[in-house]
C-alpha atoms as a PDB file:
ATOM      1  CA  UNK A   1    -106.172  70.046  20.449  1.00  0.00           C
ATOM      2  CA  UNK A   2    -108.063  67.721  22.862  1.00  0.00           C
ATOM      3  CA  UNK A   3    -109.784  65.095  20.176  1.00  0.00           C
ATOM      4  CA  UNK A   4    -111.364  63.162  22.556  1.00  0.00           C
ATOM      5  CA  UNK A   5    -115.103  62.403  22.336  1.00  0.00           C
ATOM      6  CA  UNK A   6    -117.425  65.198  24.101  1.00  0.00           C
ATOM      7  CA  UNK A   7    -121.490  65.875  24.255  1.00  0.00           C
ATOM      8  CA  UNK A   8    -122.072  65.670  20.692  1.00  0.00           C
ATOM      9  CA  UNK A   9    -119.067  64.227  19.808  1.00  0.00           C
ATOM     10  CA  UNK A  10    -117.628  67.766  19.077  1.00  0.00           C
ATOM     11  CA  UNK A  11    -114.158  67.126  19.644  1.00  0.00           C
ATOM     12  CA  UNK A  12    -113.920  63.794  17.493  1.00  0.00           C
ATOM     13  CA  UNK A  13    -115.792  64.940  14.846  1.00  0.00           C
ATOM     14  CA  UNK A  14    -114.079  68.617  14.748  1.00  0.00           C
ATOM     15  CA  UNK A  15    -110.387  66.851  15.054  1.00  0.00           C
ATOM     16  CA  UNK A  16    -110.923  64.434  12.111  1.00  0.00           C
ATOM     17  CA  UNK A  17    -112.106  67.314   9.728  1.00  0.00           C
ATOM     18  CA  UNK A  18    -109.182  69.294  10.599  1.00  0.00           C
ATOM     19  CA  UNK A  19    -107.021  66.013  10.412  1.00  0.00           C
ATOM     20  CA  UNK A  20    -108.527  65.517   6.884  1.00  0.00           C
ATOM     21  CA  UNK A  21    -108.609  68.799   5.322  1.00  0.00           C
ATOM     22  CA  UNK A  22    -105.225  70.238   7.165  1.00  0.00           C
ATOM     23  CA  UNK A  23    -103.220  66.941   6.494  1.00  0.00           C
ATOM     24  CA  UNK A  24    -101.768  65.336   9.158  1.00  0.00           C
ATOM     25  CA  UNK A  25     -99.231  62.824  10.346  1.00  0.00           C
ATOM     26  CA  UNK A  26     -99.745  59.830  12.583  1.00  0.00           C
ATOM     27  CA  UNK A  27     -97.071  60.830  15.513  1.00  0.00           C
ATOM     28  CA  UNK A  28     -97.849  58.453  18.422  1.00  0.00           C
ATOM     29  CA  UNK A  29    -100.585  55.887  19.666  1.00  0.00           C
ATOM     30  CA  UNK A  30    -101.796  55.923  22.836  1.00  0.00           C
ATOM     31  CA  UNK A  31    -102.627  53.076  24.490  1.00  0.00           C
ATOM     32  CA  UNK A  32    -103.830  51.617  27.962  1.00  0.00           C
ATOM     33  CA  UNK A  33    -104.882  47.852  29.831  1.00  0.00           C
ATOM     34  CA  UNK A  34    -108.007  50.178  30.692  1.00  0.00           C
ATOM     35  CA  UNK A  35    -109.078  50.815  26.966  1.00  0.00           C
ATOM     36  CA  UNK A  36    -111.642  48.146  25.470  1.00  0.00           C
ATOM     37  CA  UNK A  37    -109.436  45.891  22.978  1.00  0.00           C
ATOM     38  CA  UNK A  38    -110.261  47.577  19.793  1.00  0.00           C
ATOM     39  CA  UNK A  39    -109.210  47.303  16.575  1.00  0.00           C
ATOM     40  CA  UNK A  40    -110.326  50.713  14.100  1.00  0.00           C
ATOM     41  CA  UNK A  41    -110.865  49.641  10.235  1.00  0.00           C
ATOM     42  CA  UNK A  42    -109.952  52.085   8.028  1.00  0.00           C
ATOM     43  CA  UNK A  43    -108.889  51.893   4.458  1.00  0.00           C
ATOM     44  CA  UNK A  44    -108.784  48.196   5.264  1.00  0.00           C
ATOM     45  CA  UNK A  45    -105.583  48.665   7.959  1.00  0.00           C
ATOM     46  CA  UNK A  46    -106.537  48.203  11.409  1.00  0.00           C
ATOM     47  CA  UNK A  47    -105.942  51.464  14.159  1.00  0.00           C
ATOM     48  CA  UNK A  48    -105.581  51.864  16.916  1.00  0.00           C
ATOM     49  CA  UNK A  49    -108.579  53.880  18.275  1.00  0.00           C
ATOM     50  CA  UNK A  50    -106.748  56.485  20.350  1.00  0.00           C
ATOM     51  CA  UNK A  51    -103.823  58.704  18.607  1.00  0.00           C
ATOM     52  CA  UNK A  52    -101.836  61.695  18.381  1.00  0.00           C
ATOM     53  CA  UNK A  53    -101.432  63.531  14.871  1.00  0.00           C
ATOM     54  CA  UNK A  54     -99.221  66.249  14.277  1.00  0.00           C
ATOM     55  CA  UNK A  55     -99.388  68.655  11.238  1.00  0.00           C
ATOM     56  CA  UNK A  56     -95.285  69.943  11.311  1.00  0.00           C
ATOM     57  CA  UNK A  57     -95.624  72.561   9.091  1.00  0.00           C
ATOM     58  CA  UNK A  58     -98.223  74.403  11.152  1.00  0.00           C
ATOM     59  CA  UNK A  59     -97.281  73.288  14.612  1.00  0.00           C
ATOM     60  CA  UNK A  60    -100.760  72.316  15.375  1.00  0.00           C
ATOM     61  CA  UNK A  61    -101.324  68.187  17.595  1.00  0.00           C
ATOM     62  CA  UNK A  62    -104.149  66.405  17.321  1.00  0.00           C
ATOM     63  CA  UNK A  63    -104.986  63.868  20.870  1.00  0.00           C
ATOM     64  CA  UNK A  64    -107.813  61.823  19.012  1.00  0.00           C
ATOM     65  CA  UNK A  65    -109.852  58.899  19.870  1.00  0.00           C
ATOM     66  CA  UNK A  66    -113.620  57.225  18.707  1.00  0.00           C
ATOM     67  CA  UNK A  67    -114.025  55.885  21.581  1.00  0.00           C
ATOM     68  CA  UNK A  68    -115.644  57.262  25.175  1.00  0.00           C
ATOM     69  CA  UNK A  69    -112.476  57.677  27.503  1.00  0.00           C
ATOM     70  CA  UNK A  70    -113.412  55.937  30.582  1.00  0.00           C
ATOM     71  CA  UNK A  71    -114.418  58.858  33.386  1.00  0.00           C
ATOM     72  CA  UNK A  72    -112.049  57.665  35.872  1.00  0.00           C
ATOM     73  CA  UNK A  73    -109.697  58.173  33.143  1.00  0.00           C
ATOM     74  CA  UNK A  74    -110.460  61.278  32.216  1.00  0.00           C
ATOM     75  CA  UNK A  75    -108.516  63.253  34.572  1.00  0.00           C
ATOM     76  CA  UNK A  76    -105.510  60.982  33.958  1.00  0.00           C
ATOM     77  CA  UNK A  77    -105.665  61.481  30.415  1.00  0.00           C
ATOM     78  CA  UNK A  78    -105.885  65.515  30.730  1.00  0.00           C
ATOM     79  CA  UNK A  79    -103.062  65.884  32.559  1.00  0.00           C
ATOM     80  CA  UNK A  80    -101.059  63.509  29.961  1.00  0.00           C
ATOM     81  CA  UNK A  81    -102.151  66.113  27.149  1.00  0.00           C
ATOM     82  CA  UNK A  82    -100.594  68.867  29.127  1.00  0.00           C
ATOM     83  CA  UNK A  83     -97.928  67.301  30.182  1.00  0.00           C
ATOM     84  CA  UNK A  84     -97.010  66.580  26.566  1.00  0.00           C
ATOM     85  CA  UNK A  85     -98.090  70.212  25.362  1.00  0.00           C
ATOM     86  CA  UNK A  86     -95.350  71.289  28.257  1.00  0.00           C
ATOM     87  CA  UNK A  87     -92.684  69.129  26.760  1.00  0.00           C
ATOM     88  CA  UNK A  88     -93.129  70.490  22.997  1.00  0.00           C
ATOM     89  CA  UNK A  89     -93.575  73.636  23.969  1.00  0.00           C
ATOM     90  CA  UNK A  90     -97.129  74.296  22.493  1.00  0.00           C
ATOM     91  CA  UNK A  91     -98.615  77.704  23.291  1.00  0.00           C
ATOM     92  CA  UNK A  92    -101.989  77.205  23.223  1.00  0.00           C
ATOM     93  CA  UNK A  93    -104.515  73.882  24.170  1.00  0.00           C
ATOM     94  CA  UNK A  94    -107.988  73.859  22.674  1.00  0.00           C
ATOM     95  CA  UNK A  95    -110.556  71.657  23.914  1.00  0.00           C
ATOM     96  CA  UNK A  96    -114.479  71.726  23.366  1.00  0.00           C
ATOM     97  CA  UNK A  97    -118.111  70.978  25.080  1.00  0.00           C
ATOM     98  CA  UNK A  98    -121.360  71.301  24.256  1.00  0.00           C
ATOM     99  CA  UNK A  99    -123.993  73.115  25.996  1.00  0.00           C
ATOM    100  CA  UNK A 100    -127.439  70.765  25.895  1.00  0.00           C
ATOM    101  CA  UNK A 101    -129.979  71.890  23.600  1.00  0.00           C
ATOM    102  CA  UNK A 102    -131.885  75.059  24.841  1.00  0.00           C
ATOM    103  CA  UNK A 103    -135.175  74.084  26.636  1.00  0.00           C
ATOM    104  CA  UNK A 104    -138.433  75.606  25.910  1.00  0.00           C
ATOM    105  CA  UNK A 105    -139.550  77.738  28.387  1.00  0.00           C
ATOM    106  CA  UNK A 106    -143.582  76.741  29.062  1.00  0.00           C
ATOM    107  CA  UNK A 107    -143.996  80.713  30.257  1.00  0.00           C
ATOM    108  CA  UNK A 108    -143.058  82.289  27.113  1.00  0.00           C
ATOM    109  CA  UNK A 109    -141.740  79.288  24.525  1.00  0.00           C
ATOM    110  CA  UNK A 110    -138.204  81.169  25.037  1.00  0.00           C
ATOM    111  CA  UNK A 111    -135.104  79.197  24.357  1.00  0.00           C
ATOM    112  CA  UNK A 112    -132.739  79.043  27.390  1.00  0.00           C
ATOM    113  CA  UNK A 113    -130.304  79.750  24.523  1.00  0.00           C
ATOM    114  CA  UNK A 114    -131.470  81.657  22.050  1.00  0.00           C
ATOM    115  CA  UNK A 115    -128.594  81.553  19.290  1.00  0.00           C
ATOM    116  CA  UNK A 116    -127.337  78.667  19.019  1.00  0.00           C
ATOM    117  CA  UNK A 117    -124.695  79.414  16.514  1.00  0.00           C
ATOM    118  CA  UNK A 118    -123.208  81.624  19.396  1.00  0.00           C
ATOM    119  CA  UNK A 119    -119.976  80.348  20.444  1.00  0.00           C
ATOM    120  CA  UNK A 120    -118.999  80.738  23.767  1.00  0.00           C
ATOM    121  CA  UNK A 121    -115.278  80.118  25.574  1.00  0.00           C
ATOM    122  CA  UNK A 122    -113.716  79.411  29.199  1.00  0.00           C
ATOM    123  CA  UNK A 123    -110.273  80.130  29.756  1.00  0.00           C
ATOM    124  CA  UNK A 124    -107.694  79.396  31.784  1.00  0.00           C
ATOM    125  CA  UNK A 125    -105.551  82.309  31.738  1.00  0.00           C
ATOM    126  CA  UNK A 126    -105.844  86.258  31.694  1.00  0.00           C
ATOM    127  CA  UNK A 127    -104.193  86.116  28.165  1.00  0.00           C
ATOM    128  CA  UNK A 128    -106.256  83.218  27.097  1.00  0.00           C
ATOM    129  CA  UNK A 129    -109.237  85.001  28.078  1.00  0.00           C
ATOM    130  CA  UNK A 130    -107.628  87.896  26.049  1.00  0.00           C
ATOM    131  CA  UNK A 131    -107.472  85.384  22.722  1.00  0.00           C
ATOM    132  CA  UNK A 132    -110.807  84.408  22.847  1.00  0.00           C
ATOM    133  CA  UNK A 133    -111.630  88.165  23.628  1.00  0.00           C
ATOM    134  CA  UNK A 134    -109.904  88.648  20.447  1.00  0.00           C
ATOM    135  CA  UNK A 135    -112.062  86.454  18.540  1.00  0.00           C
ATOM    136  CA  UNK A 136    -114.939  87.008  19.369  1.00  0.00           C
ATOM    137  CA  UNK A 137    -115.764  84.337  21.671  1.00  0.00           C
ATOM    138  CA  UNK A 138    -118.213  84.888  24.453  1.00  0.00           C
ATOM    139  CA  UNK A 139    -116.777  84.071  27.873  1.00  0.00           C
ATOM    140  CA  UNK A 140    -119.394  82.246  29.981  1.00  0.00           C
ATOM    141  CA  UNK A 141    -119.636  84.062  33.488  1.00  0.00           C
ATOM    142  CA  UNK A 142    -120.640  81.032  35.369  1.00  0.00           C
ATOM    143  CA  UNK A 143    -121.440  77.024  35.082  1.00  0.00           C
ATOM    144  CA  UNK A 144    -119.661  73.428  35.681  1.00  0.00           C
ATOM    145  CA  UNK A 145    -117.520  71.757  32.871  1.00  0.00           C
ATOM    146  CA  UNK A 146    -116.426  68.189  33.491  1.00  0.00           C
ATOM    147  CA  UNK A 147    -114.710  65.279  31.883  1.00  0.00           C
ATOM    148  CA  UNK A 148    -111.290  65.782  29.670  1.00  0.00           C
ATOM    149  CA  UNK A 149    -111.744  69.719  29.112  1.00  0.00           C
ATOM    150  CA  UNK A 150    -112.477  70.511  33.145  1.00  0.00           C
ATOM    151  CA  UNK A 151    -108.467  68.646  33.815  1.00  0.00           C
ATOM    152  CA  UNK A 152    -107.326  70.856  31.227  1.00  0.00           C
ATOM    153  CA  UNK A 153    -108.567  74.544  32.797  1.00  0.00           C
ATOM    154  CA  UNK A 154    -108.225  73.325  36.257  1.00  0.00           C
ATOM    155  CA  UNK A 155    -104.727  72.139  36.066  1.00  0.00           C
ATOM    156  CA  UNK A 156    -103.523  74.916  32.929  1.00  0.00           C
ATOM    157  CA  UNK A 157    -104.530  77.437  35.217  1.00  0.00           C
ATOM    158  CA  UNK A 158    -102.284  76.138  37.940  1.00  0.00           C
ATOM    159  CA  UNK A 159     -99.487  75.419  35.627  1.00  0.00           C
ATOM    160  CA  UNK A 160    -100.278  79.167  33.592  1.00  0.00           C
ATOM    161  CA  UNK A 161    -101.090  77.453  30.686  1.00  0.00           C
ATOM    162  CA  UNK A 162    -103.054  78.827  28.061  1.00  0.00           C
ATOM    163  CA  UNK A 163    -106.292  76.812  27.915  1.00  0.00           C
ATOM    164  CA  UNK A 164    -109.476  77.818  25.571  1.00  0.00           C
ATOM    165  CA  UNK A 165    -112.342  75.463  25.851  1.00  0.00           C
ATOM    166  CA  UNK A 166    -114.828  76.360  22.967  1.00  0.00           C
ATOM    167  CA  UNK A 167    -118.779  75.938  24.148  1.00  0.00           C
ATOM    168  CA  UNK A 168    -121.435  75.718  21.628  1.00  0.00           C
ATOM    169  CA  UNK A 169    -125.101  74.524  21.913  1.00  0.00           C
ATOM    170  CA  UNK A 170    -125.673  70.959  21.241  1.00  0.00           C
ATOM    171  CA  UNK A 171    -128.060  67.962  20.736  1.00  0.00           C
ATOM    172  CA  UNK A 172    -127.579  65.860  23.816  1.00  0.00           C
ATOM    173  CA  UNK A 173    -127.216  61.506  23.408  1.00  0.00           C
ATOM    174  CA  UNK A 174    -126.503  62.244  19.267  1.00  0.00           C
ATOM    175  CA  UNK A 175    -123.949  62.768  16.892  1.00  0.00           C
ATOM    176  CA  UNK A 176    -123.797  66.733  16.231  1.00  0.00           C
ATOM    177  CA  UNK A 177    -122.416  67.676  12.882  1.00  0.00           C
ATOM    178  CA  UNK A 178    -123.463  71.528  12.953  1.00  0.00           C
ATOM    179  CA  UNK A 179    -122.122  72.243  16.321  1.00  0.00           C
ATOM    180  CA  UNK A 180    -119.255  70.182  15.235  1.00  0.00           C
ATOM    181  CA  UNK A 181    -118.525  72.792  11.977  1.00  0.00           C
ATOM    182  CA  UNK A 182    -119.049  75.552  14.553  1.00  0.00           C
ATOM    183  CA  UNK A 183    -116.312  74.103  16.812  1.00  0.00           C
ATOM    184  CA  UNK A 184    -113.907  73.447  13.622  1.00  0.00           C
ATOM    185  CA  UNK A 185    -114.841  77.091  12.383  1.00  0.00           C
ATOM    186  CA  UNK A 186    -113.312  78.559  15.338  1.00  0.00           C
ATOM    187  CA  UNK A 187    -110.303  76.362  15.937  1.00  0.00           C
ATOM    188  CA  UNK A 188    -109.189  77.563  12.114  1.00  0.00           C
ATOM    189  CA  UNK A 189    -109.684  81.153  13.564  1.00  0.00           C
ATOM    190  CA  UNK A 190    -107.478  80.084  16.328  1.00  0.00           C
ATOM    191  CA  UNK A 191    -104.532  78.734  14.155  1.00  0.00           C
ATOM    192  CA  UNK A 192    -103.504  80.679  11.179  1.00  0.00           C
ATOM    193  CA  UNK A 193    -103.707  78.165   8.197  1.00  0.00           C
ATOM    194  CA  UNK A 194    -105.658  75.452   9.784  1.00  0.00           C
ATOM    195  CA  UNK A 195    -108.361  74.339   7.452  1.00  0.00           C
ATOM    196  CA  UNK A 196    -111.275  72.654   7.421  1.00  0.00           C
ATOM    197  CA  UNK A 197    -113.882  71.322   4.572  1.00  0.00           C
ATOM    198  CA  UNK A 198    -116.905  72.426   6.418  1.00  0.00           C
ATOM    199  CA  UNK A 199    -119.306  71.583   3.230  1.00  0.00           C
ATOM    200  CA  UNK A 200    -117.652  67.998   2.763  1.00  0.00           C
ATOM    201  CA  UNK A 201    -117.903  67.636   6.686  1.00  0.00           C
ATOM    202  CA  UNK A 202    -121.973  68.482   6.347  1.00  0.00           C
ATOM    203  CA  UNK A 203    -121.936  66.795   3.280  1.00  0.00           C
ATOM    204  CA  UNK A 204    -120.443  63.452   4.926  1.00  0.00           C
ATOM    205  CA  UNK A 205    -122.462  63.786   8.183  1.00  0.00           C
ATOM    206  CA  UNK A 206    -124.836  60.731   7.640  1.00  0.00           C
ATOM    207  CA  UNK A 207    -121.726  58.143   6.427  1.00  0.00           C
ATOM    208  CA  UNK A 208    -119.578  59.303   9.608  1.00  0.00           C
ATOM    209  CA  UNK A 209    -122.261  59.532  12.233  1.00  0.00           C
ATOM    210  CA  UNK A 210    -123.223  55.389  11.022  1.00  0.00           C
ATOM    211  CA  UNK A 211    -119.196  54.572  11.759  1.00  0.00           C
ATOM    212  CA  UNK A 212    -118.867  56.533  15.002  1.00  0.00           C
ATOM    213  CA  UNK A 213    -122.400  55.085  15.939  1.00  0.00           C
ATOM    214  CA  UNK A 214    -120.967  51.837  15.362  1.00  0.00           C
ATOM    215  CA  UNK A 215    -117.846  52.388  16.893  1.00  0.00           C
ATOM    216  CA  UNK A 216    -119.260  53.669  20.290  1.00  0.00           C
ATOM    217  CA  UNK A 217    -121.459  50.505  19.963  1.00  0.00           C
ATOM    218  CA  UNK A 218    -118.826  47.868  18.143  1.00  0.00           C
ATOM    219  CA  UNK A 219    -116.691  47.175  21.648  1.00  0.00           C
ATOM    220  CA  UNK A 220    -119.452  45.700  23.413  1.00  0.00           C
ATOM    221  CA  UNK A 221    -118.842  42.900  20.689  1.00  0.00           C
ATOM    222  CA  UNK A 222    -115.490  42.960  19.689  1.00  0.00           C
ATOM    223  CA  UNK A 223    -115.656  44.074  16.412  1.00  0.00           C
ATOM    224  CA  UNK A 224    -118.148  45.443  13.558  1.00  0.00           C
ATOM    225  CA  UNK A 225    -118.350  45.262   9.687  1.00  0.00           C
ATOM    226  CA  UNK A 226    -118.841  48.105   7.578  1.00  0.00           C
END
């Protein structure tokens, strides 16, 4: 699964309650001169902000990072993910996005999006298409996705990878915890005994969205205190 931050921070805050409530390993760091110099305090051991966790027992990788992967690193980065999915011989590669937060029409006060618990999918195969199909997902007919999940459809359709990137309305600029348990919600439905703690994840919203605010912020000088 593609951890890296998204509108909303979907993917980082939908990894680490999987990561949490799944158990996971620490498998790799990943690391670049192009990444700011920063140091992640947790349990009072310094991290490495981006990573790779693996859960063995259910086959299930974890690319995760707090921090905002440069956009000329994006595509770079997407095609690392798949070329490491390739070499382990993963099946499947999840990603998500968020769809900004439905506009009021003046006409009619209609929502451009009018369920926004709906969870749409884009796939980049006929039998990832038939997965999400499967599950329920929505396949959106037509729009643009960019950054890390855009790398991963473009380039696992070329390869005939199977590619789902999950879509779900979101707040735009913010932390978004409910999309976020939306996103994790699916990804369990996706991989038989995944779990997540959706009421702890609500339940910890305001502690984690302070730390990933701070985070985000933090590089610009070097380090924080929490």
């Amino acid at each position: 699964m593609d951890g890296f931050p998204s509108t909303g921070l979907l993917n980082a805050i939908a990894s680490e309650c999987l990561i949490r409530s799944s158990g996971t390993e620490l498998f790799a760091v990943i690391d670049s001169p192009e990444f700011p110099p920063l140091s992640i305090i947790s349990n009072s051991m310094p991290h490495f902000p981006a990573r790779l966790h693996v859960n063995e027992g259910l086959k299930v990788a974890f690319f995760t990072s707090e921090f905002n992967i440069d956009p000329r690193m994006q595509s770079t980065m997407g095609k690392k993910i798949l070329d490491w999915a390739m070499q382990n011989g993963c099946r499947l590669i999840i990603s998500a996005a968020g769809i900004l937060g439905a506009k009021q029409d003046k006409a009619d006060n209609a929502s451009v999006i009018p369920d926004e618990k709906r969870i749409f999918a884009v796939t980049s195969t006929p039998s990832a298409a038939k997965i999400a199909k499967e599950n329920n997902f929505i396949q959106l007919q037509s729009g643009t996705i960019g950054g890390i999940p855009a790398t991963l459809l473009n380039e696992g359709s070329l390869l005939g990878l199977d590619v789902i990137v999950l879509l779900v309305n979101t707040m735009p600029d913010v932390p978004d915890f409910r999309a976020s348990a939306l996103i994790s919600s699916a990804v369990t439905k996706l991989v038989p005994g995944l779990y997540c703690d959706i009421a702890s994840l609500l339940g910890e919203a305001e502690t984690v969205e302070n730390k990933i605010k701070q985070i985000r912020d933090g590089h610009k000088e070097s380090s924080y205190i929490t």
